[in-house]
C-alpha atoms as a PDB file:
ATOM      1  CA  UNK A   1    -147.275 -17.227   3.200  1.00  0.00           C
ATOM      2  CA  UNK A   2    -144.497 -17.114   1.042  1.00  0.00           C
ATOM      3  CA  UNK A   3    -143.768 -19.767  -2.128  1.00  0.00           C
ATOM      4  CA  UNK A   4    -140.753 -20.548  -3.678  1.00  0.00           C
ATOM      5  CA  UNK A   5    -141.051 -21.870  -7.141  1.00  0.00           C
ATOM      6  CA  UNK A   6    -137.883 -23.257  -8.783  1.00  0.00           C
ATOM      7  CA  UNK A   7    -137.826 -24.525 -12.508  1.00  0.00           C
ATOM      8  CA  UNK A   8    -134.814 -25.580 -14.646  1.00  0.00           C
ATOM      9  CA  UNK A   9    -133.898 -23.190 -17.205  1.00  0.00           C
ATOM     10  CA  UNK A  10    -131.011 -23.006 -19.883  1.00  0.00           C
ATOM     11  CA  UNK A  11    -128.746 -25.617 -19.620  1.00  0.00           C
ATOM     12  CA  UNK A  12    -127.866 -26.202 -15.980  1.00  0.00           C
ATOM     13  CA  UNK A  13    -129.488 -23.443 -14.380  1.00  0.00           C
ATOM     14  CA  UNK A  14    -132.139 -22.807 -11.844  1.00  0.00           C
ATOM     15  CA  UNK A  15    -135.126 -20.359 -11.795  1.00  0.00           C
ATOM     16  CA  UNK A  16    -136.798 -19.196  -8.817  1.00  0.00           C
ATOM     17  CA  UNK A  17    -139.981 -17.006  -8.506  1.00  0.00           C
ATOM     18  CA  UNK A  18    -140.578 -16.460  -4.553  1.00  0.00           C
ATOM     19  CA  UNK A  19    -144.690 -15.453  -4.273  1.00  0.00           C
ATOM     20  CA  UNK A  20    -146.153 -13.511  -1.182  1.00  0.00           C
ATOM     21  CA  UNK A  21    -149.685 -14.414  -1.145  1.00  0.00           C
ATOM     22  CA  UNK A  22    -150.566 -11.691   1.336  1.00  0.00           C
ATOM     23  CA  UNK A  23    -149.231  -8.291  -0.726  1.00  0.00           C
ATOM     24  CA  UNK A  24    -149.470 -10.511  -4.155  1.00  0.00           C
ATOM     25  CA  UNK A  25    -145.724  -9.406  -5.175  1.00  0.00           C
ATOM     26  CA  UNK A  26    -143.793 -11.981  -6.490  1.00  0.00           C
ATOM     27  CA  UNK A  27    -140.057 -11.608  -7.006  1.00  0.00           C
ATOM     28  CA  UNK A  28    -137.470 -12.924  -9.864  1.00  0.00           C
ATOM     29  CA  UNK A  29    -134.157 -14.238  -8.114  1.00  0.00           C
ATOM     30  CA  UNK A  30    -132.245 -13.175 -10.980  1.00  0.00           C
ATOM     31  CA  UNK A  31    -133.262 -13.868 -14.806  1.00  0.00           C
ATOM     32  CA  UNK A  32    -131.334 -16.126 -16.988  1.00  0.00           C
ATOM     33  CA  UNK A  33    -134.398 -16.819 -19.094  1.00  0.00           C
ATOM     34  CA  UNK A  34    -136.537 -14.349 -19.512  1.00  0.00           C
ATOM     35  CA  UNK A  35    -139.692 -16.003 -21.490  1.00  0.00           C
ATOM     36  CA  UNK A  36    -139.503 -19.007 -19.016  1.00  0.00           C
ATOM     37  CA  UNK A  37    -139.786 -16.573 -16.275  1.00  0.00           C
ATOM     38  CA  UNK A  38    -142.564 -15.011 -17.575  1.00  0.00           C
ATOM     39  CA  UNK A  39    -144.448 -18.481 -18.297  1.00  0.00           C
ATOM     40  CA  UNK A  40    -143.604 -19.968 -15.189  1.00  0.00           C
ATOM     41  CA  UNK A  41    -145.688 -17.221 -13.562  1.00  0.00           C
ATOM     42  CA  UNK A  42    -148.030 -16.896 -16.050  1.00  0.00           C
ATOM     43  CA  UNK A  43    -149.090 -20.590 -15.331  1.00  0.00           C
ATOM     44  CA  UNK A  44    -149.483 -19.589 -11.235  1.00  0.00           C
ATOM     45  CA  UNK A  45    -151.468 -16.097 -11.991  1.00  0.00           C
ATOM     46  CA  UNK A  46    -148.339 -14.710 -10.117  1.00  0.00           C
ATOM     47  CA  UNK A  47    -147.594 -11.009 -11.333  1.00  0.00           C
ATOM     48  CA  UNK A  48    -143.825 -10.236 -11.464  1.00  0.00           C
ATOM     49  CA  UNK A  49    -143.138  -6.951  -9.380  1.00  0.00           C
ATOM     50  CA  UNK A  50    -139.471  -7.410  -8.912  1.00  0.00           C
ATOM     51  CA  UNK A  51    -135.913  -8.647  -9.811  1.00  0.00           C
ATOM     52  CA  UNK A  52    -133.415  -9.362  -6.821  1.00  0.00           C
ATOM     53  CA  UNK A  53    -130.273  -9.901  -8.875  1.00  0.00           C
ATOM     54  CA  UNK A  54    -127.393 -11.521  -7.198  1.00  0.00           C
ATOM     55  CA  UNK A  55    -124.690 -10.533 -10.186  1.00  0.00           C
ATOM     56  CA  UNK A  56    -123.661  -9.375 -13.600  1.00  0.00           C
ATOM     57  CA  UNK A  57    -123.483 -12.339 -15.515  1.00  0.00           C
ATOM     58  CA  UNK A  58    -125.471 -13.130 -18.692  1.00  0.00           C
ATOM     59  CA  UNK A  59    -127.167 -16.193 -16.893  1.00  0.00           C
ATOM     60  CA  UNK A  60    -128.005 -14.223 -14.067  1.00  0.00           C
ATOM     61  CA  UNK A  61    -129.219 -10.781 -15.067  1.00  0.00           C
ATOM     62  CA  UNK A  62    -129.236 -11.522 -18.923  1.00  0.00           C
ATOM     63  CA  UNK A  63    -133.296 -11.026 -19.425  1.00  0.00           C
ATOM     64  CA  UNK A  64    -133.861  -8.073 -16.482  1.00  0.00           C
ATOM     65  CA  UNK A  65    -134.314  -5.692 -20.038  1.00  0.00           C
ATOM     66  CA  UNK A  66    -137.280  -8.293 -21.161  1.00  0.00           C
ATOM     67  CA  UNK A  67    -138.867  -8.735 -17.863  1.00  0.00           C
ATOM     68  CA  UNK A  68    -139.224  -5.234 -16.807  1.00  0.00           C
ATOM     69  CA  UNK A  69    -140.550  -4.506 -20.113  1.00  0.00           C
ATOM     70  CA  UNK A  70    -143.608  -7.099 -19.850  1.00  0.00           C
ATOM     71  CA  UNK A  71    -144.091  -6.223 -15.780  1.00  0.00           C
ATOM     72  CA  UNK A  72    -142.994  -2.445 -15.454  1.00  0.00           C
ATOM     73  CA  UNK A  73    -141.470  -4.395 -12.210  1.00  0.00           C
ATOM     74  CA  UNK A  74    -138.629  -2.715 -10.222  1.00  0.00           C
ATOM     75  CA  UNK A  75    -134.560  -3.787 -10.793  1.00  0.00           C
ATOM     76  CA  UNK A  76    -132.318  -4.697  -7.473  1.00  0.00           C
ATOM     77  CA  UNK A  77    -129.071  -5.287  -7.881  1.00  0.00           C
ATOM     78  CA  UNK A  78    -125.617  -5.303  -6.405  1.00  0.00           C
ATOM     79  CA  UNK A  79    -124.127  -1.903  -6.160  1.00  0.00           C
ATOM     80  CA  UNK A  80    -120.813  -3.817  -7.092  1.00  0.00           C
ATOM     81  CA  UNK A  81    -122.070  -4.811 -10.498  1.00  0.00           C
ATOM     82  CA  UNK A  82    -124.746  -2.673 -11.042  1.00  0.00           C
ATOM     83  CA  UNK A  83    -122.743  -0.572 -13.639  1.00  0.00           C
ATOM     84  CA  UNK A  84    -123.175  -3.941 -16.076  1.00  0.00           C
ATOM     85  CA  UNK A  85    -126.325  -4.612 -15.322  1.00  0.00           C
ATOM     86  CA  UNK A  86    -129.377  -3.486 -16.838  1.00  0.00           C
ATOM     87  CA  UNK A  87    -132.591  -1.509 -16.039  1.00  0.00           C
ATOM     88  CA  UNK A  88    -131.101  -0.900 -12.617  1.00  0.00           C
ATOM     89  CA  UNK A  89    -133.961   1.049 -10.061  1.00  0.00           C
ATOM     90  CA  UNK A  90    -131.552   0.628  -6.693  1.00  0.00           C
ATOM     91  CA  UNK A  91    -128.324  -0.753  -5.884  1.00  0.00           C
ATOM     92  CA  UNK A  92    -127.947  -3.370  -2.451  1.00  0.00           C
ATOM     93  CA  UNK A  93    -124.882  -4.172  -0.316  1.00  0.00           C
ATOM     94  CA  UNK A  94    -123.716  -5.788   2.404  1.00  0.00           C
ATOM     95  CA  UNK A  95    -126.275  -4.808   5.602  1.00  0.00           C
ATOM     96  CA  UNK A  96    -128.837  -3.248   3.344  1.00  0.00           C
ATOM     97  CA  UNK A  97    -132.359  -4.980   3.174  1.00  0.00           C
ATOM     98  CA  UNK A  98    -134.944  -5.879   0.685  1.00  0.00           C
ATOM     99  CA  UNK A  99    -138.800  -6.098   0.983  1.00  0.00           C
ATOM    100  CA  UNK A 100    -141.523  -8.848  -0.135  1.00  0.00           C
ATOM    101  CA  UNK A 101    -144.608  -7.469   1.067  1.00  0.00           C
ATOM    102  CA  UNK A 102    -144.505  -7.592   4.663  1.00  0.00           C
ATOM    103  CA  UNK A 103    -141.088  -9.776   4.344  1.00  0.00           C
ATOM    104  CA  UNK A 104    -137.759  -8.631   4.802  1.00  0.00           C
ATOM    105  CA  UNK A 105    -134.652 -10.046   3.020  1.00  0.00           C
ATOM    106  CA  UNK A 106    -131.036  -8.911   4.246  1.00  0.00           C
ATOM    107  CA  UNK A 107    -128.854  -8.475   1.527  1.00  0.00           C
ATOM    108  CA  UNK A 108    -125.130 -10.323   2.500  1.00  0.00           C
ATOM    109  CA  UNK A 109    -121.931  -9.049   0.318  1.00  0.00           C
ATOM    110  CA  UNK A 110    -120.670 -12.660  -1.400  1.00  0.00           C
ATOM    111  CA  UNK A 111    -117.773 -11.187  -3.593  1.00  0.00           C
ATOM    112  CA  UNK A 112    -115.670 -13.270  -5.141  1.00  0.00           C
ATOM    113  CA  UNK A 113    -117.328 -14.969  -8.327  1.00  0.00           C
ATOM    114  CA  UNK A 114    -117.628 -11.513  -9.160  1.00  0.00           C
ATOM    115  CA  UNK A 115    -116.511  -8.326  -7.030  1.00  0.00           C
ATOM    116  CA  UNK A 116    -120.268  -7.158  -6.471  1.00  0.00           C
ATOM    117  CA  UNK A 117    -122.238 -10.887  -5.768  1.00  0.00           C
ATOM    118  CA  UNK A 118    -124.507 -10.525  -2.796  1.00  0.00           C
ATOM    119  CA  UNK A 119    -126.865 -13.102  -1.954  1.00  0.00           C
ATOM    120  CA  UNK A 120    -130.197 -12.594  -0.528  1.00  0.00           C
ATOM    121  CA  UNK A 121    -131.334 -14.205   3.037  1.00  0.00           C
ATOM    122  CA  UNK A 122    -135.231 -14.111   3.626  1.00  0.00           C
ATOM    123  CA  UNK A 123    -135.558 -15.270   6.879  1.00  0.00           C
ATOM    124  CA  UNK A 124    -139.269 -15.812   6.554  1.00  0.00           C
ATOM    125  CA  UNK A 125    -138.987 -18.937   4.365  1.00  0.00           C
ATOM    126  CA  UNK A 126    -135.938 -20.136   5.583  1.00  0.00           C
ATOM    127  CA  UNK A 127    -134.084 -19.483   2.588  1.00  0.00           C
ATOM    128  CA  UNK A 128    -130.679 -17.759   1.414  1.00  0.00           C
ATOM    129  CA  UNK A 129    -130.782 -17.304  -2.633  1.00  0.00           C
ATOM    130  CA  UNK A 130    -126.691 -17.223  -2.960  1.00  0.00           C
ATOM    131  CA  UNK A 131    -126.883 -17.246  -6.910  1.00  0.00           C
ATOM    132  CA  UNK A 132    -122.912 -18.655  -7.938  1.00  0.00           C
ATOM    133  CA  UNK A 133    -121.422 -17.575  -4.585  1.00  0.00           C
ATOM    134  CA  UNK A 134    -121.836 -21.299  -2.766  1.00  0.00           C
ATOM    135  CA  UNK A 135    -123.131 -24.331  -4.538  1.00  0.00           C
ATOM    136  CA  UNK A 136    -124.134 -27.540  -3.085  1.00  0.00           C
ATOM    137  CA  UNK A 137    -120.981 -28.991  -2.543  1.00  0.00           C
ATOM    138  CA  UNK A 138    -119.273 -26.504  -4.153  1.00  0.00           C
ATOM    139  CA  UNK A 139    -118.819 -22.885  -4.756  1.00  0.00           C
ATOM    140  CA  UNK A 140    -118.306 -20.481  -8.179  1.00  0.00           C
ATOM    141  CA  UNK A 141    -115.126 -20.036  -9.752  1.00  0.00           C
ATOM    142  CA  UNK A 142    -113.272 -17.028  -8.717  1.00  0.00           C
ATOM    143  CA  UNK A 143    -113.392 -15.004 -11.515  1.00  0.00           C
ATOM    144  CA  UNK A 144    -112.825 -11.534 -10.050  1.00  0.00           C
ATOM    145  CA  UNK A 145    -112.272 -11.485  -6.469  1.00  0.00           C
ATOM    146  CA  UNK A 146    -109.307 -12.812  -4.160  1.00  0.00           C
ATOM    147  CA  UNK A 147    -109.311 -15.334  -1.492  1.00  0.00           C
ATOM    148  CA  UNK A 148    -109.876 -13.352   1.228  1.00  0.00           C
ATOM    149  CA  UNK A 149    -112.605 -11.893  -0.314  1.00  0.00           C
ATOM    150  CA  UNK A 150    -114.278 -14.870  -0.803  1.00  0.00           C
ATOM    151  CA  UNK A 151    -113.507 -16.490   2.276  1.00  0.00           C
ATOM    152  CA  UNK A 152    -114.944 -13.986   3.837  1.00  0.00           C
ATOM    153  CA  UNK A 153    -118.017 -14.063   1.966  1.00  0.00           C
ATOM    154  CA  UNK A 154    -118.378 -17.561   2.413  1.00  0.00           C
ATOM    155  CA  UNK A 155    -117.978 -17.027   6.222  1.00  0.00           C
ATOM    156  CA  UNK A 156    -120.865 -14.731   6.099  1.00  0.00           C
ATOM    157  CA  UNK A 157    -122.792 -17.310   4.563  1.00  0.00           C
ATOM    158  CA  UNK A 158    -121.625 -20.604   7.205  1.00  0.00           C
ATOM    159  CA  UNK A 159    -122.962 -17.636  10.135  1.00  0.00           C
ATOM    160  CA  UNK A 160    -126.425 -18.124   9.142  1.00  0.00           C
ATOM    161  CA  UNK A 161    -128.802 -20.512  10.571  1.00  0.00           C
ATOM    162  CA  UNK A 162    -127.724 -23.671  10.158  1.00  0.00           C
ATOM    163  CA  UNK A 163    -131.538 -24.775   9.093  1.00  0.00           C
ATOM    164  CA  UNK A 164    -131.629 -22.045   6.318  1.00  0.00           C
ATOM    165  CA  UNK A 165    -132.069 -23.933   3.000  1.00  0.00           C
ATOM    166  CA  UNK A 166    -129.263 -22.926   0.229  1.00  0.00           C
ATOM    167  CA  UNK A 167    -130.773 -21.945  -3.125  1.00  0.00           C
ATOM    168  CA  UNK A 168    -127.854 -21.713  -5.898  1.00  0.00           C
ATOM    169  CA  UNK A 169    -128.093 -21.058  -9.231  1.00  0.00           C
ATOM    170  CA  UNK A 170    -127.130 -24.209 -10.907  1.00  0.00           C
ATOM    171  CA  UNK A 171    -127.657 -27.890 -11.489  1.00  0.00           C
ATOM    172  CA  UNK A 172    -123.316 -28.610 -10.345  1.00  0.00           C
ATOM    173  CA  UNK A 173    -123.670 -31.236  -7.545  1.00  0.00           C
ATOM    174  CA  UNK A 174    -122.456 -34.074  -9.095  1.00  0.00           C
ATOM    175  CA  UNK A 175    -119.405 -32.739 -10.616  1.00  0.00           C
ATOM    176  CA  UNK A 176    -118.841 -31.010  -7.259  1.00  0.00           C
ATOM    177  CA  UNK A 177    -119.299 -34.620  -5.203  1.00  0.00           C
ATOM    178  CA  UNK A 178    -116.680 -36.104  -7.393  1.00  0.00           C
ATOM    179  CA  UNK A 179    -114.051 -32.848  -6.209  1.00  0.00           C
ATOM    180  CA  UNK A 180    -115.393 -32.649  -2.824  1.00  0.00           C
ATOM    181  CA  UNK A 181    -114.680 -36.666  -2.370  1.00  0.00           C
ATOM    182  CA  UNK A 182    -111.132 -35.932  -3.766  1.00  0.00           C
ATOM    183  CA  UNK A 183    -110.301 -33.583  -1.286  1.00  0.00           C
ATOM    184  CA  UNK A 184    -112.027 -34.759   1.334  1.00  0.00           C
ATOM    185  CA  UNK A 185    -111.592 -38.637   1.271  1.00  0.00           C
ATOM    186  CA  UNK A 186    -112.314 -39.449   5.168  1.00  0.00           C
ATOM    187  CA  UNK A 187    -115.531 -37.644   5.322  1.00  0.00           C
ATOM    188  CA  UNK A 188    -118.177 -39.943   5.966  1.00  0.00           C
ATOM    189  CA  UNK A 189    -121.246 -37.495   5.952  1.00  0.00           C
ATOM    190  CA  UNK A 190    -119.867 -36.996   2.705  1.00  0.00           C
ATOM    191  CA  UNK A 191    -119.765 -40.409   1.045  1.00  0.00           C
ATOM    192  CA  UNK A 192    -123.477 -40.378   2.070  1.00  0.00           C
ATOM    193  CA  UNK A 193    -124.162 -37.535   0.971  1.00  0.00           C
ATOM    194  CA  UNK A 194    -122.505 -38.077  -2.458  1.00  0.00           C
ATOM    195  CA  UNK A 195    -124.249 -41.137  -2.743  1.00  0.00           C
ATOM    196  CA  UNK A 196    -127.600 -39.300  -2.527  1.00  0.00           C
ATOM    197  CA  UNK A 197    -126.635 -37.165  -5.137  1.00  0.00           C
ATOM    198  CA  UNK A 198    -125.787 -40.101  -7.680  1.00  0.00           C
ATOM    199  CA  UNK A 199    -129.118 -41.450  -7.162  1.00  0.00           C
ATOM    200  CA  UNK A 200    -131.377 -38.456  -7.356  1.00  0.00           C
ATOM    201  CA  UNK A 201    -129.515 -37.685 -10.556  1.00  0.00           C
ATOM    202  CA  UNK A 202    -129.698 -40.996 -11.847  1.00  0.00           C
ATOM    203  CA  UNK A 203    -133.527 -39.941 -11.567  1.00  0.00           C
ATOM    204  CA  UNK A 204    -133.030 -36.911 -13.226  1.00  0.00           C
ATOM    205  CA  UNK A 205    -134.067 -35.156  -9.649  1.00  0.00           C
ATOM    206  CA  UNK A 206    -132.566 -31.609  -8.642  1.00  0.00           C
ATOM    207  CA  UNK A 207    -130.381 -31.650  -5.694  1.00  0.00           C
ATOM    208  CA  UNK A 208    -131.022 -28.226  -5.014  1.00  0.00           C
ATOM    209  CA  UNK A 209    -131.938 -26.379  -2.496  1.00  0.00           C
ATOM    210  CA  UNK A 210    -129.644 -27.741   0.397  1.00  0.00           C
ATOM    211  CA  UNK A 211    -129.697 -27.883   3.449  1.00  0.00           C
ATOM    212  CA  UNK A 212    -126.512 -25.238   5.094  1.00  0.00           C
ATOM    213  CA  UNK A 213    -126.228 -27.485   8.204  1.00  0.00           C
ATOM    214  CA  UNK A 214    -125.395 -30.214   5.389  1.00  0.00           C
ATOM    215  CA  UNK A 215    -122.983 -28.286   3.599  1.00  0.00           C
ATOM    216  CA  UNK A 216    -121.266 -27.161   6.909  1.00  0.00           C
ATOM    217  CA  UNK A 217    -120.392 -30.804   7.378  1.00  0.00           C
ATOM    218  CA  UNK A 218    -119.341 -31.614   4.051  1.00  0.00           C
ATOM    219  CA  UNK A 219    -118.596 -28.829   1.291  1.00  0.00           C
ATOM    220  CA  UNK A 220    -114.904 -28.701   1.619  1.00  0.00           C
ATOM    221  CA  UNK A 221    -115.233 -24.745   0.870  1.00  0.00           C
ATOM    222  CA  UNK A 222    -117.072 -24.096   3.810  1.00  0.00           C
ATOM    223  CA  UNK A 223    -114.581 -26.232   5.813  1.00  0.00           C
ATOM    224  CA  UNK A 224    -111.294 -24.424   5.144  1.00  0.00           C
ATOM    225  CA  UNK A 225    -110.754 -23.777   8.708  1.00  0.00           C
ATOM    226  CA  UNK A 226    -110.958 -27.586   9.550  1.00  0.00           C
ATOM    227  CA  UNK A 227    -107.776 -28.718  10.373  1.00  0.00           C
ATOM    228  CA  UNK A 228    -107.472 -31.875   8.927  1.00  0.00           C
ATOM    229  CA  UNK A 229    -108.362 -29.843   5.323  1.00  0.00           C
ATOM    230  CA  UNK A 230    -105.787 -27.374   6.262  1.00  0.00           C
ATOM    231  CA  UNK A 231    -103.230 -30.770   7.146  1.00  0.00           C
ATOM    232  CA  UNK A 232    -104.108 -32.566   3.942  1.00  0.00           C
ATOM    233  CA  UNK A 233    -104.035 -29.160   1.904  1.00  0.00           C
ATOM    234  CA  UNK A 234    -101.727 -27.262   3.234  1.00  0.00           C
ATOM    235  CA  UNK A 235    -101.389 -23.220   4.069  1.00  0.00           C
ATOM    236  CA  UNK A 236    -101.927 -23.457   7.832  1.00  0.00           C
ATOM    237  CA  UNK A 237    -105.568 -20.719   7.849  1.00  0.00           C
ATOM    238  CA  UNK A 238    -108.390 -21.220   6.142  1.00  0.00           C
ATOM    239  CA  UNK A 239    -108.017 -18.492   3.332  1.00  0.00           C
ATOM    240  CA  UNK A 240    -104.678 -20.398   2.065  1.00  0.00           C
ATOM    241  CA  UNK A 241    -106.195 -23.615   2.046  1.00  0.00           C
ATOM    242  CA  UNK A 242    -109.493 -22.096   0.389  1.00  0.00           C
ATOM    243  CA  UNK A 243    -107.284 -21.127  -2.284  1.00  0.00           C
ATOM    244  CA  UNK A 244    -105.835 -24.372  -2.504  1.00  0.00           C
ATOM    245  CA  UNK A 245    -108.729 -26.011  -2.915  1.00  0.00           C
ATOM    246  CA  UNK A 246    -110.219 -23.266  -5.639  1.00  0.00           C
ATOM    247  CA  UNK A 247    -107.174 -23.881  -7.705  1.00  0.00           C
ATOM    248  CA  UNK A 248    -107.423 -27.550  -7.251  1.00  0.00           C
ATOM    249  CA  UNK A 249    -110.915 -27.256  -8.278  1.00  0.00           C
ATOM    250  CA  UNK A 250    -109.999 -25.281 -10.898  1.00  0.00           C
ATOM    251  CA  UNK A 251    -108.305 -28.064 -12.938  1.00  0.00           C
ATOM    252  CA  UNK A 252    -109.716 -30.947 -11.521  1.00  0.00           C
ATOM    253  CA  UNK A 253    -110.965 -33.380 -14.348  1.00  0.00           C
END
């Protein structure tokens, strides 16, 4: 049986420790915080044995060097950012796999936020860990990559199961509802869904994981090829209007 434990941690984002009961391994998705992740599993009796990283940013892979040191636990990381990452043990691309006990994750190439992002997709709990690839509602700025790059990456992402859950790495939702709403005004399944969001907020409540069949319908990211997007933003395929949309994102206030 596998767990998924998710915690806030810095400012806005999320932690996740995912436990195998059967082998006992439990692995770090990432490490923005290293203490907290060592308390959170401290308080379960869980003993770290891994690090999946997604990519090179502080908030992401910023405590591997503090982890490994209390765990001796083993370093995965994209072979696309591995060069600033650190206490690297193997590198992961696009096709390559990942183990959790008995488990297998396959490792999906998400460039974009930065060149190297991959995400990890473990079918066995129904969950993709995407890091800053894809929010809810939203998806990371495009610091490094190009928009066919991260169209792409995103496409990979809309081919999995539509039941997988989406497990990003930070609290954004609201602030993504208010953009997605803005350039998607007609989309009822989105009103609703940005209504849920206001409330569960309100409540201080995560909205995270998500549901992909739920972003499919109304992250206007993942919906670049719609045609109505593409009429109301413009470009005519769905990598022109994604980088619309990025760059309207980009200085939407």
């Amino acid at each position: 049986m596998i767990e998924i434990h998710q915690f806030p941690c810095l400012a806005d984002n999320y932690g996740y420790l995912v436990h195998d009961g059967a082998s006992g391994e439990t692995v770090c998705i990432d490490t923005p915080d290293a203490d907290r992740y060592l308390a959170e599993a401290a308080a379960r009796g869980w003993r770290i044995t891994q690090i999946w990283n997604t990519h090179w940013h502080a908030d992401h892979a910023g405590g591997n060097a503090a982890v490994k040191d209390a765990t001796g636990c083993t370093i995965t990381a994209p072979a696309g950012d591995a060069a600033k990452i650190a206490g690297v043990d193997r590198t992961a691309d696009q096709g390559d796999t990942v183990t959790l006990g008995e488990h297998v994750a396959q490792v999906l190439a998400v460039g974009g936020h930065t060149l190297g992002h991959v995400a990890y997709h473990l079918p066995d709990a129904g969950a993709a860990f995407v890091g800053d690839a894809l929010f809810a509602l939203g998806c990371g700025r495009m610091f490094e990559g190009t928009p066919v790059q991260f169209w792409t990456s995103l496409s990979r992402l809309k081919a999995l199961p539509p039941e997988t859950l989406v497990y990003c790495a930070h609290e954004y939702t609201a602030s993504n509802a208010r953009f997605a709403l803005h350039a998607d005004p007609d989309n009822a399944a989105l009103a609703a869904y940005a209504g849920e969001v206001t409330a569960r907020r309100a409540q201080d409540l995560p909205t995270v994981p998500s549901p992909l069949v739920r972003e499919l319908a109304t992250n206007p990211f993942l919906r670049a090829d719609d045609p109505a997007l593409q009429s109301r933003w413009g470009g005519g395929d769905a990598v022109a209007t994604f980088a619309a949309l990025r760059a309207a994102k980009d200085s939407f206030r």
